[in-house]
Protein backbone atom coordinates (compact mmCIF):
# COMPACT_ATOMS: atom_id res chain seq x y z
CA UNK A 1 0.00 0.00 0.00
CA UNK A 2 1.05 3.78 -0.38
CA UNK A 3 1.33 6.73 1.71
CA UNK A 4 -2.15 6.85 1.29
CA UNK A 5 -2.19 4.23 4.31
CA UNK A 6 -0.53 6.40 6.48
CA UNK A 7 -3.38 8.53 6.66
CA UNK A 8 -6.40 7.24 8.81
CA UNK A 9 -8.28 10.80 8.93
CA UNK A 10 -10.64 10.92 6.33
CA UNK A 11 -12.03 14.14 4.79
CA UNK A 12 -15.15 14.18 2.89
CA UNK A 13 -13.14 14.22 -0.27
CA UNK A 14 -11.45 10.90 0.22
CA UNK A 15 -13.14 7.38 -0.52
CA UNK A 16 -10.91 5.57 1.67
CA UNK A 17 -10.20 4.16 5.04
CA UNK A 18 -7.12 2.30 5.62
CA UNK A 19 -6.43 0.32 8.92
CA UNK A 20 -4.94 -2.58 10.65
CA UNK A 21 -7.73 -2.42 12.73
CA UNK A 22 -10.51 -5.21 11.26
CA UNK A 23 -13.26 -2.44 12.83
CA UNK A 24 -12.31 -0.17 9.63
CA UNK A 25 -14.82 -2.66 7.64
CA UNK A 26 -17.52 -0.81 8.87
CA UNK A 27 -16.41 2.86 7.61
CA UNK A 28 -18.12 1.08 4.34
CA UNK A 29 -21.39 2.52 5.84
CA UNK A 30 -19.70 6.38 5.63
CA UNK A 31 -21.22 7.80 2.56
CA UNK A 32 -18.01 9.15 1.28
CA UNK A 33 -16.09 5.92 1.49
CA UNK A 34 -16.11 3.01 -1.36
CA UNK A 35 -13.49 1.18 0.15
CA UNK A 36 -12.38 0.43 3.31
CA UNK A 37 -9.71 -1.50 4.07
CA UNK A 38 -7.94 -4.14 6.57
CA UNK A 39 -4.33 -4.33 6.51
CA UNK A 40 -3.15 -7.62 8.11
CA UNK A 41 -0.11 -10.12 7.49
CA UNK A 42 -0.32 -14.11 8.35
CA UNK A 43 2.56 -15.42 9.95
CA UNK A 44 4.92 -17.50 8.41
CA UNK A 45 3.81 -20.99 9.14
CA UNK A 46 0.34 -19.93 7.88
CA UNK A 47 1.58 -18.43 4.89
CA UNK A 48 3.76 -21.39 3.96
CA UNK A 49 1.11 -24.02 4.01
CA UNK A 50 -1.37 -21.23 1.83
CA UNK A 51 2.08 -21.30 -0.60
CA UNK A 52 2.45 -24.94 -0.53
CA UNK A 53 -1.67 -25.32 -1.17
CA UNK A 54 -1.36 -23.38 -4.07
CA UNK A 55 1.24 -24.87 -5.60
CA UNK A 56 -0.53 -28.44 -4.85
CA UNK A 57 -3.73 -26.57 -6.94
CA UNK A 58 -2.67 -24.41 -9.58
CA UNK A 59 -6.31 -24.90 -11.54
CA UNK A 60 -8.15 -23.93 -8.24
CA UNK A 61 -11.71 -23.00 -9.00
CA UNK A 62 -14.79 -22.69 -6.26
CA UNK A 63 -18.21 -21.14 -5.80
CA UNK A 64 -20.56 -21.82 -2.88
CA UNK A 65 -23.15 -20.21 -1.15
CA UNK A 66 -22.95 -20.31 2.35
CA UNK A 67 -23.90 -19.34 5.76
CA UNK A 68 -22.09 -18.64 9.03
CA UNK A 69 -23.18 -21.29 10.49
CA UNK A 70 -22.18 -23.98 7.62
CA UNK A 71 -19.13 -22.13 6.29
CA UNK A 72 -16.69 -24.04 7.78
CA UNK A 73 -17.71 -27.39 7.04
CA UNK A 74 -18.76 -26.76 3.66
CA UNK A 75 -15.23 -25.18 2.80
CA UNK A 76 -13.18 -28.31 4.01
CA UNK A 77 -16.06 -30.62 2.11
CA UNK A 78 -15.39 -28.53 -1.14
CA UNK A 79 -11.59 -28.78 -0.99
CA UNK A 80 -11.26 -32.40 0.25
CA UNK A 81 -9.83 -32.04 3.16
CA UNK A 82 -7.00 -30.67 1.62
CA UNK A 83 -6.67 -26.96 2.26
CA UNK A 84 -4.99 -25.77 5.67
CA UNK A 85 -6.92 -25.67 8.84
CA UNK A 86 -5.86 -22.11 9.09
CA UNK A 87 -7.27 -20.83 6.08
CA UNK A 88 -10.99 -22.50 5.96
CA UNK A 89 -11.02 -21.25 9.75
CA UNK A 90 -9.92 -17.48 8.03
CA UNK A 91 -12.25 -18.09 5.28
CA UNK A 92 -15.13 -19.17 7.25
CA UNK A 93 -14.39 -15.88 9.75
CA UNK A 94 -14.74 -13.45 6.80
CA UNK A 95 -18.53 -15.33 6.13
CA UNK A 96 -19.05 -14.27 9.09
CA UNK A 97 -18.18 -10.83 9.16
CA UNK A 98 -19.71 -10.26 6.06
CA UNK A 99 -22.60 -11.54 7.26
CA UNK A 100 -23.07 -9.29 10.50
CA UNK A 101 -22.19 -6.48 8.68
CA UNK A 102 -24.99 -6.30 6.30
CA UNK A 103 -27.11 -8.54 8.14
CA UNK A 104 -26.99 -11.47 5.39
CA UNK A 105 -28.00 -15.42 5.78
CA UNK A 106 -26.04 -16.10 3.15
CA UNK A 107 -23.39 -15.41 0.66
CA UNK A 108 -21.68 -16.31 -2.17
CA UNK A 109 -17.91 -16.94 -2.07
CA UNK A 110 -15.89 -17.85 -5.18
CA UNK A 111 -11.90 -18.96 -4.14
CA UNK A 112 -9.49 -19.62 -7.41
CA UNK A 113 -6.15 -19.77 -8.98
CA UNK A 114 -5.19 -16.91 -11.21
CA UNK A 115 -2.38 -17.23 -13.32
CA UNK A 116 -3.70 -14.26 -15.31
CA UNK A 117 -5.26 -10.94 -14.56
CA UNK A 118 -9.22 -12.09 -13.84
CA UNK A 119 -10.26 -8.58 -14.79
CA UNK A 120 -7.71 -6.74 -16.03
CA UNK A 121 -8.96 -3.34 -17.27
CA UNK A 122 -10.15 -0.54 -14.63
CA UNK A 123 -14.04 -1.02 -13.91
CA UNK A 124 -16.99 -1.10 -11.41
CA UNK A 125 -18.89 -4.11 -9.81
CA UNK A 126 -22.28 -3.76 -10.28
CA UNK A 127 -23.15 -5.40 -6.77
CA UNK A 128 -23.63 -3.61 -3.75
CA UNK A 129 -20.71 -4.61 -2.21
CA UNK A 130 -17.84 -7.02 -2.88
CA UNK A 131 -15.15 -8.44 -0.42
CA UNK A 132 -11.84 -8.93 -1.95
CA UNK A 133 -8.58 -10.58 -0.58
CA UNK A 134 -5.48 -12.08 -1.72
CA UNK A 135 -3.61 -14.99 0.14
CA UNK A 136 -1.01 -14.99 -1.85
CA UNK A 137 0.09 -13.25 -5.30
CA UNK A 138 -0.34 -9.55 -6.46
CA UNK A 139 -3.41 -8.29 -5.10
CA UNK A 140 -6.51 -5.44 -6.16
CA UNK A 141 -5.65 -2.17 -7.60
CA UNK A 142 -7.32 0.57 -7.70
CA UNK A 143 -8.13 4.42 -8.19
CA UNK A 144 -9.14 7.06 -5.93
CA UNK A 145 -12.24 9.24 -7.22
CA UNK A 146 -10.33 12.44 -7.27
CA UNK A 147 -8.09 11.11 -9.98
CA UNK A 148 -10.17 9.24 -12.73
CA UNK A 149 -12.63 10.31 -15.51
CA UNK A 150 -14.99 8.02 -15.62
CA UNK A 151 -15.72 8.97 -18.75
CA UNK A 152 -13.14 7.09 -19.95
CA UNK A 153 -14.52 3.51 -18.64
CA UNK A 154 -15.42 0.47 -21.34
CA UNK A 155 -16.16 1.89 -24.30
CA UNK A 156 -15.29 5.76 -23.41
CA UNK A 157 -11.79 4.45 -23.44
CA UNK A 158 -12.03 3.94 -27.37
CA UNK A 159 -10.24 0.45 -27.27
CA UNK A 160 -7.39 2.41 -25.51
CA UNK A 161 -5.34 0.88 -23.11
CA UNK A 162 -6.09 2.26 -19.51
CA UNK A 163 -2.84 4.08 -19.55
CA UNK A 164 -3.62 5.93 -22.80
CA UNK A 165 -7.27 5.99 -22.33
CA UNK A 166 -7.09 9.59 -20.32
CA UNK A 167 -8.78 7.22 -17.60
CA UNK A 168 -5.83 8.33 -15.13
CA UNK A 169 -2.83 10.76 -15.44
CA UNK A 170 -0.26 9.22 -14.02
CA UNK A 171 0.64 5.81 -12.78
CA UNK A 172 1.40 7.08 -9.11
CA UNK A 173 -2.69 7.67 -9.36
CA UNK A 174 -3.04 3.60 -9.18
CA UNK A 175 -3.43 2.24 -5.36
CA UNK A 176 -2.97 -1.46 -4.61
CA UNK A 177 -3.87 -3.39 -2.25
CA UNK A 178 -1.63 -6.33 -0.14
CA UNK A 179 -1.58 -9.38 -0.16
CA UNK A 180 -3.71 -10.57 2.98
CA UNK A 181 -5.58 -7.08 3.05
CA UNK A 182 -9.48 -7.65 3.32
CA UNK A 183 -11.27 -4.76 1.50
CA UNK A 184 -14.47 -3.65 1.03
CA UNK A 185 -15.38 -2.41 -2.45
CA UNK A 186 -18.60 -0.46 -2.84
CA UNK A 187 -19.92 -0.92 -5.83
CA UNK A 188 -22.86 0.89 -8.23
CA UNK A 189 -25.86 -1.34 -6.56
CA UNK A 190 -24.95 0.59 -3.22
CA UNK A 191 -27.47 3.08 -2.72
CA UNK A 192 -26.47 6.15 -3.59
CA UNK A 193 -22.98 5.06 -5.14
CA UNK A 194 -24.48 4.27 -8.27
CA UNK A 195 -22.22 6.49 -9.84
CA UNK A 196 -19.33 6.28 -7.71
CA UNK A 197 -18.25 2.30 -7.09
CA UNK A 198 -14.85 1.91 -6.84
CA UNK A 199 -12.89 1.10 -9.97
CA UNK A 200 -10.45 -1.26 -9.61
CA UNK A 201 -8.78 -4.06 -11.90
CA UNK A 202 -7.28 -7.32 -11.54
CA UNK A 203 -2.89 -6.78 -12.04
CA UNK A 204 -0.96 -9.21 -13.86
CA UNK A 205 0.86 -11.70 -11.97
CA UNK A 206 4.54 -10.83 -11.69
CA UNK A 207 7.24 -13.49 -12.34
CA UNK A 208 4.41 -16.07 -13.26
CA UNK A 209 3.31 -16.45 -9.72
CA UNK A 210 -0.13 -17.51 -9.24
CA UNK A 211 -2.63 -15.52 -7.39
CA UNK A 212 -5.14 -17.13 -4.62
CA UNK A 213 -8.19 -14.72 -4.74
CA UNK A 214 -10.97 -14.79 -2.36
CA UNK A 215 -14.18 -12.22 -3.14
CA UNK A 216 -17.78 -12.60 -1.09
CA UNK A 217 -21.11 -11.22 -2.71
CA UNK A 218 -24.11 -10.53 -1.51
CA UNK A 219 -26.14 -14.16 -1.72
C-alpha cells in the first residue's frame, strides 16, 4: 500500500479508510467511502502451508453459497480435506463478518487460482458490495475518485489501453492493495454510489506467480 495508508483521517473528499484495525470494515457505511480496508499479514507458518496449497492446486476454481453457520464445514467438504486448517477457519471468519455487517443469511464466495489478470482493465462491480482478498500473489488495484474520468470507462476508453485511455494521469494515481488485506469495495448497486463504485482491476501476476483470490457477494 502507499502513503495513502498512512493517513487514517478521512475528509469528505477521500473514498478511503485504511487500517490494521478489522473495525475499519464498517467505515463502508460512511457515505463518502467506497473502500475500506484491513491491513493484516499471516505469519509465516500460515503463509507457507497457503504457498504450498497453491502450488498443490494451480487450476483452483470454487463457488458456494454459504452461511455462518455452515461455512466451515462446507469449505473443508469442497476442498477435500486438503486446504490448511488455518485458512478455511480465516475463510469461514470473513462469512461471518460479512454476514453481521450487512445482516446477510447467506453469501456467495468464489476462491481460485489466477495465473492471469481475472479482470484486467479498470471497472466497477455492479453489486452492492464485494469483499476482496489475496492470500497470496499480487493483489486489487485501484483508483481514488479524485483522480479518474470516468468517462473514460469500457467503451469511453475507445479500445485504448487504460494508460492511454485519459482514464488516469499518471501511474502514481493507481493504489494497490496487499496481499492478505481484506477490503471492502462499494460498488454501483450501493445506494447512492451508483455512480461512484470503486474502480479497480485485476494486475498481472509478476514473475508467473499464481494468485489465490478470495471475493464474497451478496447471496
Amino acid at each position: 500500500m502507499t502513503a495513502l495508508a498512512e493517513s487514517l483521517a478521512i475528509t469528505d473528499q477521500d473514498c478511503f479508510s485504511i487500517s490494521d484495525d478489522p473495525t475499519v470494515l464498517t467505515d463502508i457505511y460512511r457515505d463518502e467511502i467506497n473502500i475500506a480496508v484491513w491491513q493484516r499479514q499471516f505469519d509465516a507458518a500460515t503463509q507457507d502451508e497457503i504457498t504450498q496449497f497453491l502450488n498443490e492446486h494451480p487450476s483452483l476454481s470454487k463457488s458456494l453459497n454459504l452461511s455462518p453457520e455452515n461455512a466451515y464445514e462446507s469449505l473443508d467438504f469442497a476442498l477435500d480435506g486438503k486446504a490448511p486448517k488455518a485458512l478455511v477457519e480465516n475463510m469461514a471468519e470473513l462469512v461471518d463478518m460479512f454476514c453481521c455487517l450487512f445482516e446477510l443469511d447467506h453469501v456467495g464466495l468464489r476462491l481460485a487460482t489466477l495465473s492471469g489478470a481475472m479482470c484486467p482493465r479498470f471497472h466497477v462491480d455492479h453489486v452492492p458490495c464485494r469483499l476482496v482478498t489475496t492470500y497470496q500473489g499480487i493483489a486489487t488495484q485501484w483508483l481514488a475518485n479524485d483522480t479518474i474520468d470516468r468517462s473514460k470507462l469500457g467503451r469511453g476508453s475507445n479500445g485504448l489501453p487504460d494508460e492511454q485511455s485519459g482514464l488516469f494521469q499518471n501511474a502514481s494515481d493507481i493504489e494497490q492493495l496487499t496481499s492478505g488485506d481484506v477490503a471492502l469495495l462499494k460498488g454501483t448497486r450501493w445506494e447512492g454510489n451508483e455512480e461512484t463504485g470503486l474502480v479497480h482491476r485485476s494486475p498481472n501476476p509478476t514473475n508467473n506467480e499464481p494468485r489465490l483470490l478470495l471475493t464474497l457477494d451478496f447471496g
